[in-house]
N, C-alpha and C. Protein backbone atom coordinates (compact mmCIF):
# COMPACT_ATOMS: atom_id res chain seq x y z
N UNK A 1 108.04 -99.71 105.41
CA UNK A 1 106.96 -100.45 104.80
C UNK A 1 106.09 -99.47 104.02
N UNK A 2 106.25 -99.35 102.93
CA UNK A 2 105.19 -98.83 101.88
C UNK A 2 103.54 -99.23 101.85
N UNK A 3 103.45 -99.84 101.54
CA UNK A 3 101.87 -99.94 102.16
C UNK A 3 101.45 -100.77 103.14
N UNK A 4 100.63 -100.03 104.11
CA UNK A 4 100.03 -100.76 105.47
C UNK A 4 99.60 -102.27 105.31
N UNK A 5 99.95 -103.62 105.82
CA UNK A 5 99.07 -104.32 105.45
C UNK A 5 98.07 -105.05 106.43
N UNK A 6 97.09 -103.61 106.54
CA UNK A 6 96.33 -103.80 108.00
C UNK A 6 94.76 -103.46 106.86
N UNK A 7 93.64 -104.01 106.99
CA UNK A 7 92.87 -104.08 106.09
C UNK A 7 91.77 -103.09 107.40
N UNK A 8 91.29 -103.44 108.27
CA UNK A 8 90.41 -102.25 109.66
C UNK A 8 90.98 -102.67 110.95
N UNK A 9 90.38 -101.83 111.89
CA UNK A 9 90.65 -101.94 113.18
C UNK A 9 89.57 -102.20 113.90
N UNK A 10 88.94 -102.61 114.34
CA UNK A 10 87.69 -102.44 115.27
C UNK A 10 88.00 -102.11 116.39
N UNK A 11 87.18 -100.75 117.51
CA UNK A 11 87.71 -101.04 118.63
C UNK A 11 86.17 -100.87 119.44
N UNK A 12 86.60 -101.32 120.71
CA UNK A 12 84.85 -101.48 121.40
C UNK A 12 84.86 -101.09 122.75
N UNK A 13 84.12 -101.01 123.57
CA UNK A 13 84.37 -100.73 125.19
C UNK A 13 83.10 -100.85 125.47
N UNK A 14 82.65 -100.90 126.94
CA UNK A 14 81.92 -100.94 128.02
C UNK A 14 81.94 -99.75 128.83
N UNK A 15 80.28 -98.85 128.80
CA UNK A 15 80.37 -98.05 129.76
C UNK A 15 79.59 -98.53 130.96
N UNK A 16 79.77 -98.66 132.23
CA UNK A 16 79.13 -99.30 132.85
C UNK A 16 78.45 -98.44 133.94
N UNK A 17 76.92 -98.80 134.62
CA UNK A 17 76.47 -97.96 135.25
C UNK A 17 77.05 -96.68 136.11
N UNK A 18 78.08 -97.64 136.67
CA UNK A 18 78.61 -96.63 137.76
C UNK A 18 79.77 -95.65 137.17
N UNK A 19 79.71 -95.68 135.64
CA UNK A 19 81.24 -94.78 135.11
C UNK A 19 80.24 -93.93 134.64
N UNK A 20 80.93 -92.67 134.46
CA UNK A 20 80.55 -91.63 133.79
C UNK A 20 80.55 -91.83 132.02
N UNK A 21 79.56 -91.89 131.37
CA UNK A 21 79.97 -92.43 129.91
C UNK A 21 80.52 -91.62 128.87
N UNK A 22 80.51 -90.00 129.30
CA UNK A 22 81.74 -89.14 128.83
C UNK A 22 83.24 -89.52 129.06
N UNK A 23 83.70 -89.70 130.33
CA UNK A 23 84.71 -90.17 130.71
C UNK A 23 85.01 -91.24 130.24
N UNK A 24 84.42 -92.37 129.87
CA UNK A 24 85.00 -93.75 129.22
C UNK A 24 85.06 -93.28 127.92
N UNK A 25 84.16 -92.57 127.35
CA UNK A 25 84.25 -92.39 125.72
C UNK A 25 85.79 -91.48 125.54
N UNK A 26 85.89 -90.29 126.45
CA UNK A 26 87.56 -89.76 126.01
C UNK A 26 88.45 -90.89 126.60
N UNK A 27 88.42 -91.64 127.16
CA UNK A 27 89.03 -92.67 127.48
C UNK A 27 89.96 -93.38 126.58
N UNK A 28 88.75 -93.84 125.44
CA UNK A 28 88.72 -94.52 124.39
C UNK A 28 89.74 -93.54 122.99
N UNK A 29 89.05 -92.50 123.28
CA UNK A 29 89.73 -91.47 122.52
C UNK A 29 90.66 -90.99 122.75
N UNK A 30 91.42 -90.90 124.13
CA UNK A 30 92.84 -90.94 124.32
C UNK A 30 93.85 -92.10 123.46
N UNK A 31 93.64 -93.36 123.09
CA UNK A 31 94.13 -93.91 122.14
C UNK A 31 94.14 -93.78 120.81
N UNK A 32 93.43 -92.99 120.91
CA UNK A 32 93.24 -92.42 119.02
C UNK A 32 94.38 -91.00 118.90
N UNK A 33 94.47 -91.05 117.63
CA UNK A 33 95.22 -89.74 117.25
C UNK A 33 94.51 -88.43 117.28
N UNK A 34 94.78 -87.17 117.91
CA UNK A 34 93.79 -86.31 117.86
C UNK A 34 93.44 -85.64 116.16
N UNK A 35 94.29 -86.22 115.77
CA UNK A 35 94.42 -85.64 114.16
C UNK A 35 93.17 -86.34 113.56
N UNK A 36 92.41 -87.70 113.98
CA UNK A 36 91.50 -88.39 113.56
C UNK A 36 90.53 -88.72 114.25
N UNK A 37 90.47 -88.11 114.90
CA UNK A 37 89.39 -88.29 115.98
C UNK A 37 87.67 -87.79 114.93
N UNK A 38 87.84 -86.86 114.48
CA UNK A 38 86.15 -86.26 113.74
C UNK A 38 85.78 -87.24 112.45
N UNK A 39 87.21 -88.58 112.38
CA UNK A 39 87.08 -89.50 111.33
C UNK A 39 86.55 -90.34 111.83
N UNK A 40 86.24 -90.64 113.16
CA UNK A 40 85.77 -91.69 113.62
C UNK A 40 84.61 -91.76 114.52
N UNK A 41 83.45 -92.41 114.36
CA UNK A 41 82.39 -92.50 115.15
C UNK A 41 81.79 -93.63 115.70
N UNK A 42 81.76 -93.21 116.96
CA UNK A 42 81.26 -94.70 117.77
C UNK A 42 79.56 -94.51 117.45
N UNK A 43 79.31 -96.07 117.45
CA UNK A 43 78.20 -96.74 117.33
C UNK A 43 77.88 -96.78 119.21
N UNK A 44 76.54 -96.41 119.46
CA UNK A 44 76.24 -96.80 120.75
C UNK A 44 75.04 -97.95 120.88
N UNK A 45 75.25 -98.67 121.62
CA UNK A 45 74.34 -100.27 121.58
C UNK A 45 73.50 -100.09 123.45
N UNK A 46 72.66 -99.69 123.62
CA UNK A 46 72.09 -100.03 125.20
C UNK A 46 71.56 -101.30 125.60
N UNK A 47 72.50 -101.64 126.71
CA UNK A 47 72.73 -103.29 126.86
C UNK A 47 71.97 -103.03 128.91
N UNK A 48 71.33 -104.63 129.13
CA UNK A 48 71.20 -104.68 130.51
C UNK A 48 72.37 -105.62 131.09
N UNK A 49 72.68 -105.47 132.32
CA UNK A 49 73.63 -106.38 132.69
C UNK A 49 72.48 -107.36 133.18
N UNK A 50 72.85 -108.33 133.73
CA UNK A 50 72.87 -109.40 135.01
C UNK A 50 71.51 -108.98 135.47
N UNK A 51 72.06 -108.15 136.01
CA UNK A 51 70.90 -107.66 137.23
C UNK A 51 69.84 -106.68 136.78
N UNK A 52 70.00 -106.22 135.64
CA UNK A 52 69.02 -105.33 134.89
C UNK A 52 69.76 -104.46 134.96
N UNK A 53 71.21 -103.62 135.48
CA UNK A 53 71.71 -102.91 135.03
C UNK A 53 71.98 -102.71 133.98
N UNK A 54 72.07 -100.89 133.42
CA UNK A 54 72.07 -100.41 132.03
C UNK A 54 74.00 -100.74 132.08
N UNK A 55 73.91 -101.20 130.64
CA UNK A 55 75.86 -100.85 130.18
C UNK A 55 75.25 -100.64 129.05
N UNK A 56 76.42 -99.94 128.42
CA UNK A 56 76.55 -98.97 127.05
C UNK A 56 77.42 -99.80 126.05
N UNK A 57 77.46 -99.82 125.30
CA UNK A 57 78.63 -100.65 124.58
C UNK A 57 78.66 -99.92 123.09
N UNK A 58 80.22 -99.59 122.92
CA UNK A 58 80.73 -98.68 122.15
C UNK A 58 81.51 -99.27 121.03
N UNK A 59 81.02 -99.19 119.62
CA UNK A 59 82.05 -99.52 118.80
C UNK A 59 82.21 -98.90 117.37
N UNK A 60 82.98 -99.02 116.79
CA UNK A 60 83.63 -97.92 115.64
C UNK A 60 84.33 -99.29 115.04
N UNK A 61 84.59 -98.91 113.48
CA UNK A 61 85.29 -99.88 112.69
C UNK A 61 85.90 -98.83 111.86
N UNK A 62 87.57 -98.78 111.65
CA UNK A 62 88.12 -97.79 111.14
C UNK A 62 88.86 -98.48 110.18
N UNK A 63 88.25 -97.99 109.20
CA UNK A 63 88.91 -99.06 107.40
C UNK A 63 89.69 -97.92 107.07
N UNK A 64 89.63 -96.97 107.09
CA UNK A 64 90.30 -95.43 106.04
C UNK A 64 91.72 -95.88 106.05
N UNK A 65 92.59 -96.11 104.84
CA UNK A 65 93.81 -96.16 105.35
C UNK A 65 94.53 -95.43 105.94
N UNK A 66 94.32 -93.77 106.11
CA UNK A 66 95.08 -93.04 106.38
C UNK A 66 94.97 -93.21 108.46
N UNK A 67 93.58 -93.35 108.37
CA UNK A 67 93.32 -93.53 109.79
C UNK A 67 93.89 -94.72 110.38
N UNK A 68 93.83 -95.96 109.56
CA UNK A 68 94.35 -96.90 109.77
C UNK A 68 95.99 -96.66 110.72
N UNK A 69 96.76 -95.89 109.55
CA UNK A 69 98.06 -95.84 109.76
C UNK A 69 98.36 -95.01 110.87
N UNK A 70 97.28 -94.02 110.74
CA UNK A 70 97.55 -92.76 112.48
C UNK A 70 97.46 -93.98 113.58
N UNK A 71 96.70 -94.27 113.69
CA UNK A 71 95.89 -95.19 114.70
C UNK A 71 97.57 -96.58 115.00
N UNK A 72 97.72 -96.54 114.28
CA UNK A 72 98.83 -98.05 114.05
C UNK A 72 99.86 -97.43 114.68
N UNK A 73 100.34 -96.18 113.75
CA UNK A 73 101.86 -95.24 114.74
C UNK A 73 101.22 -94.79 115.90
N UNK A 74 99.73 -94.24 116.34
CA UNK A 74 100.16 -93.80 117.73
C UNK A 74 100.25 -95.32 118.85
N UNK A 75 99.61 -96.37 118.54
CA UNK A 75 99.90 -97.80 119.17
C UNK A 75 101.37 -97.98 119.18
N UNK A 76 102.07 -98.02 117.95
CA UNK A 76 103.54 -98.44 117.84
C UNK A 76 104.49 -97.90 118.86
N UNK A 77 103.97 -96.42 118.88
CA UNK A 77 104.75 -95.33 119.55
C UNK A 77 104.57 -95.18 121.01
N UNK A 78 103.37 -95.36 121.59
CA UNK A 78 102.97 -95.67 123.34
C UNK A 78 103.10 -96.81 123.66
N UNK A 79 103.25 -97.65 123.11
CA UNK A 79 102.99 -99.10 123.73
C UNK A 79 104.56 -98.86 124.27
N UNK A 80 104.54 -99.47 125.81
CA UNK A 80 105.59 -99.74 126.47
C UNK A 80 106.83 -100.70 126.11
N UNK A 81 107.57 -100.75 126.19
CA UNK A 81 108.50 -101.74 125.81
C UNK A 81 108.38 -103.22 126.33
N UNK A 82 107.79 -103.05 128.14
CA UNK A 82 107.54 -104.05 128.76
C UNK A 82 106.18 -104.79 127.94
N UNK A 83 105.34 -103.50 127.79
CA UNK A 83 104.07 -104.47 127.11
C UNK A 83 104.06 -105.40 125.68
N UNK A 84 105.36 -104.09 125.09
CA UNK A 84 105.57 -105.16 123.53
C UNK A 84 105.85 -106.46 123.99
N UNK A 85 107.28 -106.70 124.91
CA UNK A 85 107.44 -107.87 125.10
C UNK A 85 106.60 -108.84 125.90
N UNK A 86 105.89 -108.05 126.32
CA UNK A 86 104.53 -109.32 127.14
C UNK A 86 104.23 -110.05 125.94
N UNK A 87 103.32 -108.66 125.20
CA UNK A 87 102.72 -109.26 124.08
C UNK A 87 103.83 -110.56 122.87
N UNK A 88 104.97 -110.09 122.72
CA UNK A 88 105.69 -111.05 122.02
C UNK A 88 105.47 -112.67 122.69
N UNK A 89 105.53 -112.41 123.80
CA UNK A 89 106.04 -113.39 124.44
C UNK A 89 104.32 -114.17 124.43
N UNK A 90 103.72 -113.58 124.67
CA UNK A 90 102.05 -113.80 124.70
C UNK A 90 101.26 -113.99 123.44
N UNK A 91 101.92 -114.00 122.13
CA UNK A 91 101.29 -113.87 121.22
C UNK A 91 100.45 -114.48 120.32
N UNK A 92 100.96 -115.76 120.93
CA UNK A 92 99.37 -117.19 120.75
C UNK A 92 98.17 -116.74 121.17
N UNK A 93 97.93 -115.64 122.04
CA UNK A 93 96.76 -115.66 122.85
C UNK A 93 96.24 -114.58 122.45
N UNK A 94 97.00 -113.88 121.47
CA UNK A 94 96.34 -111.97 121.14
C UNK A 94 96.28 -112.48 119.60
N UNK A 95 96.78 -113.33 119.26
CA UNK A 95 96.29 -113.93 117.43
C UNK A 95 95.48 -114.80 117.21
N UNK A 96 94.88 -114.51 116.18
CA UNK A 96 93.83 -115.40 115.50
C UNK A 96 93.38 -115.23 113.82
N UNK A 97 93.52 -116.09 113.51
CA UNK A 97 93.33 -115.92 111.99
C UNK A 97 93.13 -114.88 111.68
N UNK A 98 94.69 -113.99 111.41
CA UNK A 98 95.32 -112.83 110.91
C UNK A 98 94.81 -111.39 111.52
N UNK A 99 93.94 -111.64 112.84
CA UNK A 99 93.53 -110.67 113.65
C UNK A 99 94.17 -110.69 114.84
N UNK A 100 94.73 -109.45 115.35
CA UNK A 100 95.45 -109.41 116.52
C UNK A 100 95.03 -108.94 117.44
N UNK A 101 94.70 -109.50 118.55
CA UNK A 101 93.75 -108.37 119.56
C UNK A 101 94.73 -108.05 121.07
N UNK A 102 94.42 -107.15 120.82
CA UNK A 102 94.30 -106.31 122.00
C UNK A 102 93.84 -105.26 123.11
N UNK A 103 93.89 -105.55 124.34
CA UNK A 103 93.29 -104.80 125.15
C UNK A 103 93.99 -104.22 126.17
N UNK A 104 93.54 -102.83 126.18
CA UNK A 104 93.90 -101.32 126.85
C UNK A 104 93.70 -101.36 128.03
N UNK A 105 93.81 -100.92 129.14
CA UNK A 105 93.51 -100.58 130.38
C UNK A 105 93.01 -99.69 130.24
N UNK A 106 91.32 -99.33 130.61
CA UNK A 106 90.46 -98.49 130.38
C UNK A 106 90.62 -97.08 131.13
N UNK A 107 91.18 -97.22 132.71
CA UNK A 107 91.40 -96.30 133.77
C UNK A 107 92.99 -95.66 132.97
N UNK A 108 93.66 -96.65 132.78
CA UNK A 108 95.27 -95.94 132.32
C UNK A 108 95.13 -95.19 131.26
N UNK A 109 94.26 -95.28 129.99
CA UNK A 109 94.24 -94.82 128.95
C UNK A 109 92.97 -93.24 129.22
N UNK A 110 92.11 -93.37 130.45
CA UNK A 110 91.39 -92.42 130.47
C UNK A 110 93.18 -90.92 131.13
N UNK A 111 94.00 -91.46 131.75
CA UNK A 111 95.25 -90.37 132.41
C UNK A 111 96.01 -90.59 130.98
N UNK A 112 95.82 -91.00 129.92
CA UNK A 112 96.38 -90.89 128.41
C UNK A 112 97.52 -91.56 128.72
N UNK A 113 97.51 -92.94 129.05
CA UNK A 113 98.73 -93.89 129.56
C UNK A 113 98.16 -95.41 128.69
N UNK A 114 99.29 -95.62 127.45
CA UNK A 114 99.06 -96.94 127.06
C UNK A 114 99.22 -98.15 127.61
N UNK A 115 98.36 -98.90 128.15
CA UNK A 115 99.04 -99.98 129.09
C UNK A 115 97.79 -101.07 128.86
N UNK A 116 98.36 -102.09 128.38
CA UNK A 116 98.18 -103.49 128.07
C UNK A 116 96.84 -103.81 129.51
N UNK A 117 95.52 -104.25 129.41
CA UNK A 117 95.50 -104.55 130.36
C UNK A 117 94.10 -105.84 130.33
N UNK A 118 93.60 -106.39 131.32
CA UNK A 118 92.50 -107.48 130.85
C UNK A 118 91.29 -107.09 131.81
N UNK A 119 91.29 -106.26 132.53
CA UNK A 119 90.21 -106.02 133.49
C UNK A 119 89.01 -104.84 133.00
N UNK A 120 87.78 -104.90 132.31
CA UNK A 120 87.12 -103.86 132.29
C UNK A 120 87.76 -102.89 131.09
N UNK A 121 88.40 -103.92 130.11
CA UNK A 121 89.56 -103.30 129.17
C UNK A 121 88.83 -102.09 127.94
N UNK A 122 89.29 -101.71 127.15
CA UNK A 122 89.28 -101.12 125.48
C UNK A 122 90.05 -102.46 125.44
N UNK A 123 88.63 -103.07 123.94
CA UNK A 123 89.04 -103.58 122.94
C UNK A 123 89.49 -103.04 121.49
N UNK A 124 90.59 -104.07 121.50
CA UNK A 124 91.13 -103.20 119.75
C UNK A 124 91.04 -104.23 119.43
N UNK A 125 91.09 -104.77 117.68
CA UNK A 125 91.22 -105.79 116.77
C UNK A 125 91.47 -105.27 115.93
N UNK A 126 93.12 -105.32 115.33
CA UNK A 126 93.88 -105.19 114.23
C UNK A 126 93.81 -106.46 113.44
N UNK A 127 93.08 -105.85 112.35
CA UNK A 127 92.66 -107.32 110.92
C UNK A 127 93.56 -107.06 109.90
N UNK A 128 94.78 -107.86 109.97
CA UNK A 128 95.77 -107.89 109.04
C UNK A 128 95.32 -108.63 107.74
N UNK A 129 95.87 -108.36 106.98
CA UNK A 129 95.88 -108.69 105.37
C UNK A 129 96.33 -109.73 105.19
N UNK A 130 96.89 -110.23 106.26
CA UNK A 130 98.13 -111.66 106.23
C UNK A 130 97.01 -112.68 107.03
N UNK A 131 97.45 -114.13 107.28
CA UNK A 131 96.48 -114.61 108.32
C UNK A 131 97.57 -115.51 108.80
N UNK A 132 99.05 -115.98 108.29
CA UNK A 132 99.95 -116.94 108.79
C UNK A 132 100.55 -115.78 109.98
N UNK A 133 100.91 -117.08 111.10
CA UNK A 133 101.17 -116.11 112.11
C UNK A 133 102.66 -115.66 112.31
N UNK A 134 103.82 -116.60 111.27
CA UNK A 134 105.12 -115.77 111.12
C UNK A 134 104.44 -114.62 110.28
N UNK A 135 103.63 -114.09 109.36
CA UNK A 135 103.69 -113.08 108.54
C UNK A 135 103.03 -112.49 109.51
N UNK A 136 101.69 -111.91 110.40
CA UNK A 136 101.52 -111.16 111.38
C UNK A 136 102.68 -110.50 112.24
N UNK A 137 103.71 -111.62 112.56
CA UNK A 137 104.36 -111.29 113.92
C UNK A 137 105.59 -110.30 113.06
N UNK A 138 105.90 -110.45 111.80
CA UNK A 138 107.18 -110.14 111.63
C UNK A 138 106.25 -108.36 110.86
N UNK A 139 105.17 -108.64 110.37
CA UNK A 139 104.42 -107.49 110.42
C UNK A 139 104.55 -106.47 111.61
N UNK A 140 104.11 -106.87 112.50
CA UNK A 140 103.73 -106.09 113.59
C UNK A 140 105.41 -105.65 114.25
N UNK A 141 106.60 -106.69 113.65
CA UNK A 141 107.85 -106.00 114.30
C UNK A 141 108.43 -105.23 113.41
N UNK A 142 107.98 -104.86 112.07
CA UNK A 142 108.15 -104.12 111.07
C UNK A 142 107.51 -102.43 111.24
N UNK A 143 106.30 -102.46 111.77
CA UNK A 143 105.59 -101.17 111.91
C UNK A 143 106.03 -101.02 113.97
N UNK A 144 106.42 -101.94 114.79
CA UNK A 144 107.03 -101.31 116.03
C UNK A 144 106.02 -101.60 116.77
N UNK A 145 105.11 -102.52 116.59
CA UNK A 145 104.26 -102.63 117.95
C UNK A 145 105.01 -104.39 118.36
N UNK A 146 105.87 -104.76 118.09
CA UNK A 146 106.88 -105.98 118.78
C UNK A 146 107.92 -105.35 118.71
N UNK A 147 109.12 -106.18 119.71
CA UNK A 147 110.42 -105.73 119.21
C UNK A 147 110.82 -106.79 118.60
């Protein structure tokens, strides 16, 4: 595929009182490419929970194409085989008008382990250029994050 047709990425997380908020931030940055990491900067938001607890909430929007594409091959390339096919199989529920979301397992990705997960996750949102969902899906099995 000659040109990407992924337009940004957004990705976001939760640091929560009881985590260390260094540790969730390389967390986050274990999914990134180390080659692009000084391209990208999180936004920090100070949020109360519930109970008046402090959470942190972290987000970055990565348009650069080149970052785009690091960011896309190191996803293509860790994502498990089992998780592609979750996700295939799941993929009504991770699409939405030409945005694909997905979420990381925050603890797996802090031991630099890609793994699909819904609890206390890293959010990603890949905003494709396309918005029909045969053109997403056959997208995403073109660059290797489906089989």
């Amino acid at each position: 595929m000659s040109k990407l047709p992924v337009a940004y990425i957004d990705l976001s997380f939760f640091a929560h009182a009881t985590e260390e908020e260094t540790k969730v931030v390389e967390a986050a940055s274990n999914l990134l490419p180390k080659s692009e990491l000084e391209n990208i900067n999180f936004r920090r938001n100070n949020l109360k929970g519930h109970y008046g607890n402090p959470i942190v909430f972290f987000v970055t929007k990565i348009a650069e194409k080149d970052v785009v594409k690091a960011v896309i091959d190191i996803f293509s390339s860790n994502l498990s085989a089992l998780d592609k096919e979750t996700l295939l199989r799941e993929i009504n529920l991770h699409l939405e008008k030409g945005s694909l979301y997905l979420r990381f397992d925050k603890q797996a990705a802090y031991l630099k382990n890609f793994k699909l997960g819904a609890v206390d996750p890293i959010r990603i949102r890949i905003r494709f250029k396309k918005n029909r969902l045969e053109e997403v899906v056959q997208i995403c099995r073109e660059i290797g994050m489906l089989p």
